[in-house]
Protein backbone atom coordinates (compact mmCIF):
# COMPACT_ATOMS: atom_id res chain seq x y z
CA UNK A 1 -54.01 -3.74 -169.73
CA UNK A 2 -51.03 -2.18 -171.38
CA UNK A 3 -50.29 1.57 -171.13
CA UNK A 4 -48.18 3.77 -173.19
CA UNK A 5 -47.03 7.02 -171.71
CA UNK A 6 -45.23 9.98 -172.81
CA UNK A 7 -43.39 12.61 -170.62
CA UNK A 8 -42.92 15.85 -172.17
CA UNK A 9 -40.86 18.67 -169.81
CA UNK A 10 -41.41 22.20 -171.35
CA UNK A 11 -39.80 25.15 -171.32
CA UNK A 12 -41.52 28.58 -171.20
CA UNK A 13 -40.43 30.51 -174.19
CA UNK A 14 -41.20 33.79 -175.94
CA UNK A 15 -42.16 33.87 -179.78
CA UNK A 16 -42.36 37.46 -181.59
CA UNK A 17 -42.82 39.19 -184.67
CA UNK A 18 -42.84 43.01 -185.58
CA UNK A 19 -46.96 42.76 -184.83
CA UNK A 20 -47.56 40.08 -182.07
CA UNK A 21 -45.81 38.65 -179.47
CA UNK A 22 -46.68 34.88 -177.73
CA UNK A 23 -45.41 32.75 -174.71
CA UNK A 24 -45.81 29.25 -175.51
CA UNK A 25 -43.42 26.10 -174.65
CA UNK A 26 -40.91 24.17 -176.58
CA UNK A 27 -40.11 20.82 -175.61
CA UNK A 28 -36.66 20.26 -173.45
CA UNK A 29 -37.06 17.05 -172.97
CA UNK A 30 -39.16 13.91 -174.44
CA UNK A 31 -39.45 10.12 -172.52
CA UNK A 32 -41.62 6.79 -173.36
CA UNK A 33 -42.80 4.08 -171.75
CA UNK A 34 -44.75 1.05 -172.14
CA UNK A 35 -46.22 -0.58 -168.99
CA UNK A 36 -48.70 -3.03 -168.18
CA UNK A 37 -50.86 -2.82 -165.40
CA UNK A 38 -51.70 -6.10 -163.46
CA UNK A 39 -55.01 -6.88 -162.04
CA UNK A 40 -58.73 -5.90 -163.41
CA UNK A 41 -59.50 -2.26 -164.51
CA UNK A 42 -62.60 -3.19 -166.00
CA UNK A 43 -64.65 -0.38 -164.42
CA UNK A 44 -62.68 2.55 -163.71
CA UNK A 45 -60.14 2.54 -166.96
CA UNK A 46 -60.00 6.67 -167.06
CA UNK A 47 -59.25 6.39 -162.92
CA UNK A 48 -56.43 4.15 -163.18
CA UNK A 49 -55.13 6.38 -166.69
CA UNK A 50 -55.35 9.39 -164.51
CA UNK A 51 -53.41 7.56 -161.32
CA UNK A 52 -50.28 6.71 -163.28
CA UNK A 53 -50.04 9.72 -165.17
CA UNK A 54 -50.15 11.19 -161.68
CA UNK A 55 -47.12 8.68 -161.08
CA UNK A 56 -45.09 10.02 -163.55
CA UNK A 57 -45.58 13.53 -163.07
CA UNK A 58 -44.81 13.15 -159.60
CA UNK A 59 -41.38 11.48 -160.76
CA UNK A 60 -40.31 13.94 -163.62
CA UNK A 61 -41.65 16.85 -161.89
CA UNK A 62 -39.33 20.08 -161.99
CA UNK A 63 -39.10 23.06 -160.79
CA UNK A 64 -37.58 25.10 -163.42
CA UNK A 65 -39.97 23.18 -165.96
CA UNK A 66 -43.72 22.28 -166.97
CA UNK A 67 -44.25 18.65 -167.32
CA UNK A 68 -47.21 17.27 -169.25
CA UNK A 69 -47.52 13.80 -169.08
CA UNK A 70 -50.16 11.72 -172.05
CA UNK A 71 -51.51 8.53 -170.86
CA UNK A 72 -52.83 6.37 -172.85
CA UNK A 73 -54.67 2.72 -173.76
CA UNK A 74 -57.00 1.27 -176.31
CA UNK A 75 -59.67 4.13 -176.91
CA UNK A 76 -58.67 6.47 -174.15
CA UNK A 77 -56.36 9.19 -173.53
CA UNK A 78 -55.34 11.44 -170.08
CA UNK A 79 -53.28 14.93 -170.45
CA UNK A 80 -52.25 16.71 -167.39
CA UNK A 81 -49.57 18.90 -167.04
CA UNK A 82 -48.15 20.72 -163.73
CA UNK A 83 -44.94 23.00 -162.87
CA UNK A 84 -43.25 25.94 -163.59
CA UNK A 85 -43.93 29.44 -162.52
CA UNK A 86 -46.85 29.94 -164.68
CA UNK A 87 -48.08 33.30 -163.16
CA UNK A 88 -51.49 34.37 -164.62
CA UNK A 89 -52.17 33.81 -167.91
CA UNK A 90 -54.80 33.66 -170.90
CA UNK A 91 -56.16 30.40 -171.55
CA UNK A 92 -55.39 29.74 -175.09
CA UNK A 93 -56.21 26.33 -176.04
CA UNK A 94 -58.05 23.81 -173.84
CA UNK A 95 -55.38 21.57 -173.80
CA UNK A 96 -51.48 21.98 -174.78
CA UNK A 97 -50.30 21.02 -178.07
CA UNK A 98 -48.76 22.57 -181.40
CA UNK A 99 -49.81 25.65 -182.70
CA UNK A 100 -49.66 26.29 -186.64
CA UNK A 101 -50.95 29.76 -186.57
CA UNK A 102 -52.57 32.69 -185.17
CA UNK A 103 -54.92 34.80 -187.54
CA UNK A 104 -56.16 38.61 -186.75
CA UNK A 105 -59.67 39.08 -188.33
CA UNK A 106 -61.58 42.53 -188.63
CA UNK A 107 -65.68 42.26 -189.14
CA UNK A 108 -66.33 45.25 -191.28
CA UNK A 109 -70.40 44.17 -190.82
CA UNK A 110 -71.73 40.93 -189.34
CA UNK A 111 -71.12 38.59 -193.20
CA UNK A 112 -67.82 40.59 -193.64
CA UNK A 113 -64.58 39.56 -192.04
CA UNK A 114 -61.09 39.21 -193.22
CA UNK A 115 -58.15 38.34 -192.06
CA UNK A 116 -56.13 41.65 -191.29
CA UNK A 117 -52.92 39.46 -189.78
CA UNK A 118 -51.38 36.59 -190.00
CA UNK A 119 -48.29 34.65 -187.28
CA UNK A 120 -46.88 31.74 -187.42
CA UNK A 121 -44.21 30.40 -185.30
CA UNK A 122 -40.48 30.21 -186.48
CA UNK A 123 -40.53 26.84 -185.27
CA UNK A 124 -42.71 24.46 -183.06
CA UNK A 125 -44.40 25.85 -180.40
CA UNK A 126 -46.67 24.50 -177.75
CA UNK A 127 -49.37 26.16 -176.35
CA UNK A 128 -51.91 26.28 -173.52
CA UNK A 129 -51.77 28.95 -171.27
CA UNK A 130 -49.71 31.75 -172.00
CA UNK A 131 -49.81 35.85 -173.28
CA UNK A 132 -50.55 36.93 -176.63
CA UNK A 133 -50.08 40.36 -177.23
CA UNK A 134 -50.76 42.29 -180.48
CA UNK A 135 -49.32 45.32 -181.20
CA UNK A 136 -50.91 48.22 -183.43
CA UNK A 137 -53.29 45.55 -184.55
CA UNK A 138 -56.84 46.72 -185.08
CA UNK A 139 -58.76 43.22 -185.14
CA UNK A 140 -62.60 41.93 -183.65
CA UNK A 141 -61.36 38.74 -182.96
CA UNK A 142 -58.08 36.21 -183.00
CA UNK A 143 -58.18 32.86 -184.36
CA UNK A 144 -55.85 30.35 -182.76
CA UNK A 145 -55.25 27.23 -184.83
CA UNK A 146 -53.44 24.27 -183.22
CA UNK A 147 -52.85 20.68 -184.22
CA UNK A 148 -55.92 19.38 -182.90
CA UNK A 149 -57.92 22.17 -181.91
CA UNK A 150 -59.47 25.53 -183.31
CA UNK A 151 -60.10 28.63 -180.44
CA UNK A 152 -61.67 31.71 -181.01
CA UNK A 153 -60.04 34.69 -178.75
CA UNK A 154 -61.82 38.09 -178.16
CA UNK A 155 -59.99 40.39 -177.40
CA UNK A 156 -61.05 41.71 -174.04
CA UNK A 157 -60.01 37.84 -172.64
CA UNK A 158 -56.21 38.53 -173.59
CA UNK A 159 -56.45 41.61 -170.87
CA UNK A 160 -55.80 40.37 -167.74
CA UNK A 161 -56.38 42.74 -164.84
CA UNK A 162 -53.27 42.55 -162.11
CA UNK A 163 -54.18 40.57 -158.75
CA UNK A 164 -54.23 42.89 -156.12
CA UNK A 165 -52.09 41.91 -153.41
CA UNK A 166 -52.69 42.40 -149.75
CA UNK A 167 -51.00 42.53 -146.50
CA UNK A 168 -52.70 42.07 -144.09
CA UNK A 169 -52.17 44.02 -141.08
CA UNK A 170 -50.95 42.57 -137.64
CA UNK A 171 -53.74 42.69 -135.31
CA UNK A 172 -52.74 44.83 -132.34
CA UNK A 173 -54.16 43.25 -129.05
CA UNK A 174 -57.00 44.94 -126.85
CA UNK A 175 -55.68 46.44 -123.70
CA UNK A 176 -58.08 43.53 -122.14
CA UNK A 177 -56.09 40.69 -123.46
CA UNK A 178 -52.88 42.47 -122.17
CA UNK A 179 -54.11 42.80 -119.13
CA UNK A 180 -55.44 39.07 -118.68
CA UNK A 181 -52.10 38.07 -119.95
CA UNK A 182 -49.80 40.35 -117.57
CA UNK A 183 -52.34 38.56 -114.38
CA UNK A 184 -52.01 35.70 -115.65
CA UNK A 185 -48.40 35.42 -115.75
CA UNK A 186 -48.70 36.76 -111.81
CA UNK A 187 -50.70 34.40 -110.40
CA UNK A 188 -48.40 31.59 -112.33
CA UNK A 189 -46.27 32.88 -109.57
CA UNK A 190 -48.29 31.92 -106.53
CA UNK A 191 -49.62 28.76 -105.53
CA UNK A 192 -50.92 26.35 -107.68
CA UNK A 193 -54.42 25.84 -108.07
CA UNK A 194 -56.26 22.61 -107.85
């Protein structure tokens, strides 16, 4: 079975205009390969997609850098992507690839909408999961248009609440426990039980 496979590594950039602002990716790097896999994969063809894609993620992966690897055969396709300091983020699109634009729409009444906004990107921009912030923007609903996909985005799912983070404090130990522990420590002293 032969396998092509592309390696993407992505760099987190920010994309703005006077109204919206969105995080997305640009490509830093691109690589291809062509491989053929020996044996029979009659049965589990997604499985063994999915275990060399996990191959070459594991070999471009980078720390400064998301890496989204596409493997693919006759008929079937696997996407994953790991990396980067990602934080928490908005969902945007299912699965990364090239947005063409973002549209702002306002329902006056259920039949009635129009679009109030419109951003494109200055050039090409990947995204996936990343921040989209409008600003002064009174809009009902966003409408993120991609390459292959189409996403509706309401607006309460761009507001992310903060994760709360806590320290947990040091248990102090019962005066029981010290007191086990300081006999303890004297009878280590005497003789040696059998």
């Amino acid at each position: 079975m032969r396998i092509v496979a592309k390696v993407l590594k992505l760099k987190r950039v920010e994309e703005e205009s006077d109204r919206v602002s969105l995080s997305g990716f640009r490509v830093e790097s691109e690589k291809w390969d062509m491989r053929e896999v020996l044996g029979k994969v009659e049965g589990d063809v997604v499985g063994k997609l999915l275990e060399v894609a996990g191959e070459y993620l594991v070999k471009e992966k980078s720390s400064d850098s998301f890496v989204l690897t596409e493997v693919e055969t006759l008929g079937q396709k696997v996407v994953i992507g790991e990396g980067g300091d990602l934080g928490a983020s908005t969902v945007l699109i299912p699965k990364p690839q090239y947005l063409r634009r973002v549209l702002f729409v306002k329902c006056n009444e259920p039949s009635s909408c129009r679009t109030i906004y419109e951003f494109k990107p200055s050039s090409q921009l990947i995204v996936y999961e990343g921040e989209l912030v409008p600003r002064g923007l009174d809009y009902d609903l966003a409408i993120v248009e991609c390459s292959e996909h189409t996403r509706i985005v309401f607006p309460q799912e761009l507001v992310l609440s903060k994760p709360r983070i806590v320290e947990k404090a040091r248990r102090r130990k019962s005066r029981k426990a010290l007191k086990k522990k300081k006999t303890g420590k004297k009878r280590s002293r005497g003789r040696k039980k059998r």
